[in-house]
Protein backbone atom coordinates (compact mmCIF):
# COMPACT_ATOMS: atom_id res chain seq x y z
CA UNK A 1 114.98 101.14 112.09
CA UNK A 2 112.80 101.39 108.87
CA UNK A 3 114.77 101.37 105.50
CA UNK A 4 114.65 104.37 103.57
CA UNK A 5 113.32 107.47 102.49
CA UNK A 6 109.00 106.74 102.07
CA UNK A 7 106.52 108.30 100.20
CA UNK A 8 103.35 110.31 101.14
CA UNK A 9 100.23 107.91 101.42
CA UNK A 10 97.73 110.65 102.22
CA UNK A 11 96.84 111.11 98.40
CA UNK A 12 96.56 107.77 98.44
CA UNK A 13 94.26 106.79 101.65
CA UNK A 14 92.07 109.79 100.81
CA UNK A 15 91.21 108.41 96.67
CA UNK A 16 90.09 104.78 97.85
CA UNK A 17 88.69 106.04 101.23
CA UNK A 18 85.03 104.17 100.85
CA UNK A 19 85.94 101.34 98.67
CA UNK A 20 88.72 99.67 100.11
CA UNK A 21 86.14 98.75 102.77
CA UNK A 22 87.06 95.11 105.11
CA UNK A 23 90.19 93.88 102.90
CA UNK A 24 92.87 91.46 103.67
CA UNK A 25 95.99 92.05 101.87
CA UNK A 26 99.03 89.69 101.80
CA UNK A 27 102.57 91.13 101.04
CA UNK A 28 105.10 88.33 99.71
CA UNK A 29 108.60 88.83 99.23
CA UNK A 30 111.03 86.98 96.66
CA UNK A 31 114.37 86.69 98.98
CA UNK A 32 116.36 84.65 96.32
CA UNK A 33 119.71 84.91 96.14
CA UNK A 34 118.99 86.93 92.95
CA UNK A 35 118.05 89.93 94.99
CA UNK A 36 121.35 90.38 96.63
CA UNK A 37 122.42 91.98 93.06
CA UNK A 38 121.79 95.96 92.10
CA UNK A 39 120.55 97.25 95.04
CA UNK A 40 117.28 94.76 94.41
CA UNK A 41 116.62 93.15 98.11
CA UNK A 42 116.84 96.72 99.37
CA UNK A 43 114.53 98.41 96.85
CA UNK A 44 112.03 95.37 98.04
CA UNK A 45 112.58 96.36 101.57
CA UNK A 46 111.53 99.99 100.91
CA UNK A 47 108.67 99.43 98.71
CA UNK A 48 107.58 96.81 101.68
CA UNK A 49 107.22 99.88 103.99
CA UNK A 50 105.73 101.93 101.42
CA UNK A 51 103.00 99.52 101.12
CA UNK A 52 102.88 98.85 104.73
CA UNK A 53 102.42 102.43 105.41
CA UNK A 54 99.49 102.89 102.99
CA UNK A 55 97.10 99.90 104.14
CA UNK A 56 98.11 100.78 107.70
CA UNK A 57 96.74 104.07 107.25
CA UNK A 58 93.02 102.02 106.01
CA UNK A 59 92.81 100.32 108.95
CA UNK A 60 89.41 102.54 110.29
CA UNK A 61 88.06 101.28 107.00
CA UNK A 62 88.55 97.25 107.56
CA UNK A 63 91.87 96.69 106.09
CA UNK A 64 94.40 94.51 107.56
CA UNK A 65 97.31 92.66 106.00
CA UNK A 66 99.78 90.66 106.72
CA UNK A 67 104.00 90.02 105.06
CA UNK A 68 106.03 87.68 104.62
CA UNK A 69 109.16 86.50 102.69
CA UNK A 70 109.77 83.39 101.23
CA UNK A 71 112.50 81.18 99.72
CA UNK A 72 114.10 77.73 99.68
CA UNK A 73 117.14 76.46 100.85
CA UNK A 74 119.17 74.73 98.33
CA UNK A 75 121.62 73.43 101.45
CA UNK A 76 118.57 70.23 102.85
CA UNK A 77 116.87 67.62 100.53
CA UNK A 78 113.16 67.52 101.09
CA UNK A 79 111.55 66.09 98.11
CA UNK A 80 108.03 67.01 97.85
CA UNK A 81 105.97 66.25 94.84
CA UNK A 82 103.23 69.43 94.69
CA UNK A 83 100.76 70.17 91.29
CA UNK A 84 103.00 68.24 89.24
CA UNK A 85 105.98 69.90 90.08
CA UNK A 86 109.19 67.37 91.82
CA UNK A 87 110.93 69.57 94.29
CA UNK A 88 113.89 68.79 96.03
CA UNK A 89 114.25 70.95 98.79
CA UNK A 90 111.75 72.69 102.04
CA UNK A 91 110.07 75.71 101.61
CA UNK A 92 111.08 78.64 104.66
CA UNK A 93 108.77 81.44 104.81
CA UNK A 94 109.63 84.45 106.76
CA UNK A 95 107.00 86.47 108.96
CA UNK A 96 107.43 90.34 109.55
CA UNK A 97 103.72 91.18 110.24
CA UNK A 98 100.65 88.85 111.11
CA UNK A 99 97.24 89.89 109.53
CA UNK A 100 96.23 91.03 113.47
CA UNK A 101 99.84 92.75 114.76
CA UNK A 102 100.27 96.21 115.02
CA UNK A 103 102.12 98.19 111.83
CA UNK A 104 103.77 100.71 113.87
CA UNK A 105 105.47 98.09 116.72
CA UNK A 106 106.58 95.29 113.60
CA UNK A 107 107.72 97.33 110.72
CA UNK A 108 110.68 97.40 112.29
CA UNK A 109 111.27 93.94 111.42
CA UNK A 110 111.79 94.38 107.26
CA UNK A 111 115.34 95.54 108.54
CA UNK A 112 116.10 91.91 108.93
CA UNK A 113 114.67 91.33 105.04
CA UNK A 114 117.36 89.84 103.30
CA UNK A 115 118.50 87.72 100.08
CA UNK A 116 118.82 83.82 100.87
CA UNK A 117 118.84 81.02 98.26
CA UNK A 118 116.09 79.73 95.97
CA UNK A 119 112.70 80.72 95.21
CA UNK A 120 109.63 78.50 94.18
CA UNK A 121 106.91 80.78 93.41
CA UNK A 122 103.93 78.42 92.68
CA UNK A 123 103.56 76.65 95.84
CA UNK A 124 104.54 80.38 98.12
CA UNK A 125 101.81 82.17 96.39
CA UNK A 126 99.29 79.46 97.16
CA UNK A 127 100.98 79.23 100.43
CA UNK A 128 99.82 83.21 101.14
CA UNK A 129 96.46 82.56 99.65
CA UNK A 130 95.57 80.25 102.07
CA UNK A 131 96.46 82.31 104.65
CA UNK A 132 93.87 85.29 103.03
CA UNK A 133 91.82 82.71 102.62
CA UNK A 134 91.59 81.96 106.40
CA UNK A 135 91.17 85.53 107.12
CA UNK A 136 87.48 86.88 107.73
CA UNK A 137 87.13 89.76 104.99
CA UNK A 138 84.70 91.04 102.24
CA UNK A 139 87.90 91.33 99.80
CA UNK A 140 91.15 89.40 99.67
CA UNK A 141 94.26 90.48 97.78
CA UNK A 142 98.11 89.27 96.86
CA UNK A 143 100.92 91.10 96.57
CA UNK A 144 103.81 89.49 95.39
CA UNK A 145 107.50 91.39 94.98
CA UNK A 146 109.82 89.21 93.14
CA UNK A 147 112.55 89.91 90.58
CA UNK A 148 112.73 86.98 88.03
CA UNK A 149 111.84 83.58 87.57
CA UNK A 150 111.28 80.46 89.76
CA UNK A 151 114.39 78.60 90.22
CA UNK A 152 114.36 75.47 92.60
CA UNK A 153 116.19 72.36 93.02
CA UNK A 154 114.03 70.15 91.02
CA UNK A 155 113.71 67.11 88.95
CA UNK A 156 110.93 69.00 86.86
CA UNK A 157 111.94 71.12 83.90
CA UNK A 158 112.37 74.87 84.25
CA UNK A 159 109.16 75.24 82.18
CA UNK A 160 106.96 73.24 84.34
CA UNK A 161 107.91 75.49 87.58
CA UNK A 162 107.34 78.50 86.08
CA UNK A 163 103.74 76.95 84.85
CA UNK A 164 103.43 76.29 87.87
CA UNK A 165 103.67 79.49 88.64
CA UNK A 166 101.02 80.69 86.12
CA UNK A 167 98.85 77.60 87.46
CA UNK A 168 98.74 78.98 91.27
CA UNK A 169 97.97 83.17 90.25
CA UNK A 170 94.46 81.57 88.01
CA UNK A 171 93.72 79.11 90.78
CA UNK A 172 94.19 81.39 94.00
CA UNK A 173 92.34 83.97 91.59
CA UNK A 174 89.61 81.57 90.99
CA UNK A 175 89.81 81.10 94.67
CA UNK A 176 88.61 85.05 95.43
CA UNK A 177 91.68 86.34 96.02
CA UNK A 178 93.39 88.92 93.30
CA UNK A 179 97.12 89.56 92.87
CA UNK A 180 99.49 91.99 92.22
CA UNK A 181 103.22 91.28 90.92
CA UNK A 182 105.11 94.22 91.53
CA UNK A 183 108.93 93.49 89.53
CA UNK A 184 111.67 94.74 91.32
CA UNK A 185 113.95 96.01 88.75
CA UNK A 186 113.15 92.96 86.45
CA UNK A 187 110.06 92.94 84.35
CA UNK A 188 109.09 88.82 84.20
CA UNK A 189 106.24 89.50 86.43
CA UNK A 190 104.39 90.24 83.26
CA UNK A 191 104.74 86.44 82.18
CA UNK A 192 102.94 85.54 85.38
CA UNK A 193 100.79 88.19 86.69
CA UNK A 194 97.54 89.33 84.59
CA UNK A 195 98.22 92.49 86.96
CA UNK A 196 101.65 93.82 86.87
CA UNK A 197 104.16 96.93 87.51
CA UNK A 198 108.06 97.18 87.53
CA UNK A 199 109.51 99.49 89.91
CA UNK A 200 113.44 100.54 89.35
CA UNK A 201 114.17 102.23 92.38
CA UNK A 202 112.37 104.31 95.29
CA UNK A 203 111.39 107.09 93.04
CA UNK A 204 109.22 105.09 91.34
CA UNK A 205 107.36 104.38 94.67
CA UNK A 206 105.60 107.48 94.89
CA UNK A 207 103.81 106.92 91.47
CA UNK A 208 104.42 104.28 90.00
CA UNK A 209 103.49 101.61 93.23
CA UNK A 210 101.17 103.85 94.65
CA UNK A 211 98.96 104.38 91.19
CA UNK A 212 99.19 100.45 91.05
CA UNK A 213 97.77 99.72 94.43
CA UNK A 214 95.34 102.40 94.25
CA UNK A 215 94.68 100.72 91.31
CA UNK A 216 94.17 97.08 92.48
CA UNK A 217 92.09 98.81 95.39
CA UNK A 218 89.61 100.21 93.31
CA UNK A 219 89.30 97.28 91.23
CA UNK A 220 91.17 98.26 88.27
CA UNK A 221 93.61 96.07 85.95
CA UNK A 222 97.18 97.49 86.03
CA UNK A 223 99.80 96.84 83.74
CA UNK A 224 102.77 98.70 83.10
């Protein structure tokens, strides 16, 4: 079953209809432990299928996309020295939808979206890249839901993760591939993300998300 109550992407498809033209579009989910708190993991599960249900509905004009979740578990050492930063534990990434499956037979899987343990944000968002990167499109763009800062077992200082963070958004962006961080219920996104919205709950999917992604689709800077 798909989590609740969606909005109506038909405004949407119908005001980018001839620009959103071959895009790939990753979807990346925070699923910290942090997001098992106010309804947050839940909200990100909804405005998953909101999004889902938009770009599905461009798929005559060349957009595909692909989501996943990511975290790392604080329970197994794996020391890994990455872009300055020394982390202590793996990296798990969890796949609802490959770039090339079919929306309507996988959404089904954001049921199983759930909060886990840590998050480090840096190395999953260049992580997603290269996966756009890989894909054959005209356009490439990130999506990342997340509701606060990294936080990793790590020998580096809180500061160097999250610039880190900062570090990966300018390079993928360098890279061709423009991103999105959509707050859920938390507003640091805006220390990290040139383009940036905070959604509270699902009545701010209807407007708030959609105007962003319409946004981000036509080119536009958002920031609210």
């Amino acid at each position: 079953n798909r989590p609740g109550r969606q909005p109506n992407t038909r405004v949407f498809q119908r005001k980018i209809e001839g620009v959103a033209v071959d895009t790939a579009v990753g979807i990346l989910v925070d699923q910290s432990g942090s997001m098992g708190h106010s309804g947050k993991i839940e909200c990100a599960r909804e405005a998953s299928v909101a999004i889902g249900d938009a770009l599905h509905g461009l798929a005559f004009l060349g957009v595909q996309f692909g989501l996943w979740g990511f975290d790392s578990n604080h329970d197994k050492c794996a020391r890994r020295f990455v872009e300055g930063v020394d982390r202590a534990e793996p990296l798990r990434f969890h796949h609802y939808k490959g770039m090339d499956e079919n929306w309507d037979r996988v959404s089904g899987r954001i049921s199983y979206m759930r909060d886990l343990s840590d998050n480090c944000d840096g190395e999953s968002v260049r992580w997603a890249a290269k996966n756009l990167l890989e894909t054959k499109a005209n356009r490439r763009i990130l999506i990342v839901l997340s509701d606060g800062y990294p936080a990793v077992a790590t020998m580096s200082s809180p500061s160097r993760i999250e610039a880190d963070l900062m570090l990966a958004v300018t390079q993928v962006t360098d890279l061709g591939v423009d991103t999105l961080g959509i707050g859920i219920m938390d507003a640091s996104v805006k220390a990290f993300y040139p383009n940036h919205v905070v959604i509270h709950d699902a009545s701010d999917l209807q407007n708030t998300l959609m105007n962003a992604l319409r946004g981000l689709m036509l080119g536009q800077r958002t920031a609210a």
